[in-house]
C-alpha atoms as a PDB file:
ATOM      1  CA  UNK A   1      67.010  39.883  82.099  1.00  0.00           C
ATOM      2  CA  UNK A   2      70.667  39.545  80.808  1.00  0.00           C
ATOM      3  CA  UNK A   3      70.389  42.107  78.252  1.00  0.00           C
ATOM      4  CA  UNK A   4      68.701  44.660  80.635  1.00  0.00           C
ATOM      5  CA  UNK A   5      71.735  43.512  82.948  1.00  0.00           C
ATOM      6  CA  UNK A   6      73.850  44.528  80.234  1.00  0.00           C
ATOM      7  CA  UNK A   7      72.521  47.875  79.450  1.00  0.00           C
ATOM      8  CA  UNK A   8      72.593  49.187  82.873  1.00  0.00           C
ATOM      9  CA  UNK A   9      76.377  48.014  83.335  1.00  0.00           C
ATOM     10  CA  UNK A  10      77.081  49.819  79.986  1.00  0.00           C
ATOM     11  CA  UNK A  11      74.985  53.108  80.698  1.00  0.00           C
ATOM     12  CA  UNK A  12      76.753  52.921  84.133  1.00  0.00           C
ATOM     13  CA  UNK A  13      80.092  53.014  82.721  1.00  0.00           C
ATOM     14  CA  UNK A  14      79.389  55.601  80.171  1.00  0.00           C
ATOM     15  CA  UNK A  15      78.004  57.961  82.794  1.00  0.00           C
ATOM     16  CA  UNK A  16      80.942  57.617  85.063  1.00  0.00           C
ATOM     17  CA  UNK A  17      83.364  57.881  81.479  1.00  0.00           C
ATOM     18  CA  UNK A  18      81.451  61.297  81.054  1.00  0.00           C
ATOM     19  CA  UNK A  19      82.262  62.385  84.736  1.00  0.00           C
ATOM     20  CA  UNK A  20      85.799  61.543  84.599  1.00  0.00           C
ATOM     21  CA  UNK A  21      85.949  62.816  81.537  1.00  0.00           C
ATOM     22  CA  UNK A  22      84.326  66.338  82.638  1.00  0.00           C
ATOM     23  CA  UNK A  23      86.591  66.620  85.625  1.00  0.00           C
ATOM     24  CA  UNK A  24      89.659  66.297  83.541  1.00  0.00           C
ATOM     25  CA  UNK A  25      88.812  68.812  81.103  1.00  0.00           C
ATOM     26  CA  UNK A  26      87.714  71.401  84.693  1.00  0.00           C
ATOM     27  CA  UNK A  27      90.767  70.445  85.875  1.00  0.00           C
ATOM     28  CA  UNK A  28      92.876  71.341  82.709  1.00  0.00           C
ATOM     29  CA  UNK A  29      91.212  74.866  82.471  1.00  0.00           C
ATOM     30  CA  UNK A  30      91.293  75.883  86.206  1.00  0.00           C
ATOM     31  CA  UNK A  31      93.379  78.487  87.884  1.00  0.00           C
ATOM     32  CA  UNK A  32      96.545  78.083  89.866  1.00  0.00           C
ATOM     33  CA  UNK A  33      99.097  80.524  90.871  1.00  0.00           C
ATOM     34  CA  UNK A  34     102.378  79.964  89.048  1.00  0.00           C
ATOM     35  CA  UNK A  35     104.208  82.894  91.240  1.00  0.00           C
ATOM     36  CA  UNK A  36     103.129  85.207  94.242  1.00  0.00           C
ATOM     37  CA  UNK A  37     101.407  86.101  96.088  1.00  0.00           C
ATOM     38  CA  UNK A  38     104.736  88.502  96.751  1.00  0.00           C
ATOM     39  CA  UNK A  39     104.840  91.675  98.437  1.00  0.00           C
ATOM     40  CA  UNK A  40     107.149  94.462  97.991  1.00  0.00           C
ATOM     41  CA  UNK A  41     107.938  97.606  99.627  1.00  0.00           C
ATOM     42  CA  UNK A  42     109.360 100.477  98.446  1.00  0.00           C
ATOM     43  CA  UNK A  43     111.212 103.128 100.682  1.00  0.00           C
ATOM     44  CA  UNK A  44     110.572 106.547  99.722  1.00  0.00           C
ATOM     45  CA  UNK A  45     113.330 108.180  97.857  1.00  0.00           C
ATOM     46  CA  UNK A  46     115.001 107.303  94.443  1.00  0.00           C
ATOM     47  CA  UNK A  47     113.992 104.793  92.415  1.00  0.00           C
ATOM     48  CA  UNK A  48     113.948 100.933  92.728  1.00  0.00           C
ATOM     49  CA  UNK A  49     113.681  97.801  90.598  1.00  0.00           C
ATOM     50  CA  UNK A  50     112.534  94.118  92.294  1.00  0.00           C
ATOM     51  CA  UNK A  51     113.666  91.537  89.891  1.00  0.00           C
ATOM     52  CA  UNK A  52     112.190  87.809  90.458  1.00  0.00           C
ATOM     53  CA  UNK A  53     112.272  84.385  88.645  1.00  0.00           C
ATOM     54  CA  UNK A  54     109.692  82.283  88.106  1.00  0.00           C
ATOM     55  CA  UNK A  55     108.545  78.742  85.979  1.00  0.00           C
ATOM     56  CA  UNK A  56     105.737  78.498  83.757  1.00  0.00           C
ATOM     57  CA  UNK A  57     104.207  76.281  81.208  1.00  0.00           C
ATOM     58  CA  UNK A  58     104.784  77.555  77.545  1.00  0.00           C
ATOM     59  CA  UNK A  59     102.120  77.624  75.467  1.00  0.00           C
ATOM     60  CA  UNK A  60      99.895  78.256  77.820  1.00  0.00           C
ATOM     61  CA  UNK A  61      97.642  81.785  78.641  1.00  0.00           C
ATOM     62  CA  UNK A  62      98.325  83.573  81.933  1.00  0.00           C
ATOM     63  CA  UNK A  63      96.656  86.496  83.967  1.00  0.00           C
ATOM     64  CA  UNK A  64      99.277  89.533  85.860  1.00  0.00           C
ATOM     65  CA  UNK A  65      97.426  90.689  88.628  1.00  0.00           C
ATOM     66  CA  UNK A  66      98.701  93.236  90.607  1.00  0.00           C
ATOM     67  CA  UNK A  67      97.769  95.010  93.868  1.00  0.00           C
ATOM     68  CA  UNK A  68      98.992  98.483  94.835  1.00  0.00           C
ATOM     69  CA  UNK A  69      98.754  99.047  98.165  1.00  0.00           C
ATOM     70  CA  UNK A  70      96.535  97.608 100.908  1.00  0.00           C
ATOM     71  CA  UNK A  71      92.870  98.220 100.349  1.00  0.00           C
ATOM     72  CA  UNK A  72      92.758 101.362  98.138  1.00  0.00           C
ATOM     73  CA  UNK A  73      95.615 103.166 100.777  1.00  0.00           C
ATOM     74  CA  UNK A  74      99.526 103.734 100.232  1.00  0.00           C
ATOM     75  CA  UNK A  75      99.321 103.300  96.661  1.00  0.00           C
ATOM     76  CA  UNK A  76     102.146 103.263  94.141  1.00  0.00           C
ATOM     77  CA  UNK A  77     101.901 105.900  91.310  1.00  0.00           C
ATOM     78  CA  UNK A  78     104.214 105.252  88.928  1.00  0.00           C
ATOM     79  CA  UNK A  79     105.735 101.695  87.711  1.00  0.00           C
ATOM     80  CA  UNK A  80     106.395  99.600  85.220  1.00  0.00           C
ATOM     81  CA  UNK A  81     106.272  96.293  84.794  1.00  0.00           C
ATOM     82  CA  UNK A  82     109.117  93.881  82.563  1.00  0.00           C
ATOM     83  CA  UNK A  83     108.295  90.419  81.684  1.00  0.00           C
ATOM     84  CA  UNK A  84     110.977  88.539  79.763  1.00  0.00           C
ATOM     85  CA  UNK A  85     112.523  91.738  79.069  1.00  0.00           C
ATOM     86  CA  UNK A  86     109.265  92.992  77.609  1.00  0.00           C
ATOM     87  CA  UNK A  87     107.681  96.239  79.044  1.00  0.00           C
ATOM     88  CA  UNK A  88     104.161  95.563  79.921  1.00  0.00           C
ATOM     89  CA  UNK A  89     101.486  98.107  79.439  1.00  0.00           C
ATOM     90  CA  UNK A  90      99.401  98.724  82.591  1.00  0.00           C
ATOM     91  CA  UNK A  91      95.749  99.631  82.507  1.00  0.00           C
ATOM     92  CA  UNK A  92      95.376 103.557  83.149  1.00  0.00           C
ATOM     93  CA  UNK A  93      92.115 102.760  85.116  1.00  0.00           C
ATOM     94  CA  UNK A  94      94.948 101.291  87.724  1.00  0.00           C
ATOM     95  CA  UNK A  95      95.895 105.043  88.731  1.00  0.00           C
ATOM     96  CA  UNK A  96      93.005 107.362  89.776  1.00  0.00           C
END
């Protein structure tokens, strides 16, 4: 009786160590926003550059994802986009 006792208390523990453990490493890979969601608006006319600041983890991989315009309408043509001084290339499939 004491050893069967003792297995279930161990097995117990080791399932619950596997489920801990499994969240952590979920919670280590999921998504979270680092900057944004930001709009901006650009008059028509001359050019203009938005400059903005941000914090993020080195080391670590990140996604860009940007909108132009509201549902497929008012769309932005031509931009470019600078990160850390770096010009960024954007996908051609983002203009029609």
């Amino acid at each position: 009786m004491r050893r069967s006792k003792y297995i279930a208390i161990t097995f117990s523990i080791f399932i619950i160590s596997l489920f801990l453990l499994n969240a952590g490493l979920s919670f280590a890979q999921s998504n979270f926003i680092v900057f944004g969601p930001k709009q901006y608006n650009k008059p028509k006319g001359h050019p203009v550059t938005y400059i903005d600041s941000f914090q993020a983890s080195e080391g670590a991989n990140y996604t860009l994802w940007v909108q132009s315009g509201e549902d497929g309408h008012h769309e932005t043509r031509h931009f470019s986009i600078s990160i850390n001084g770096v010009e960024e290339s954007v996908a051609r499939t983002f203009f029609k």
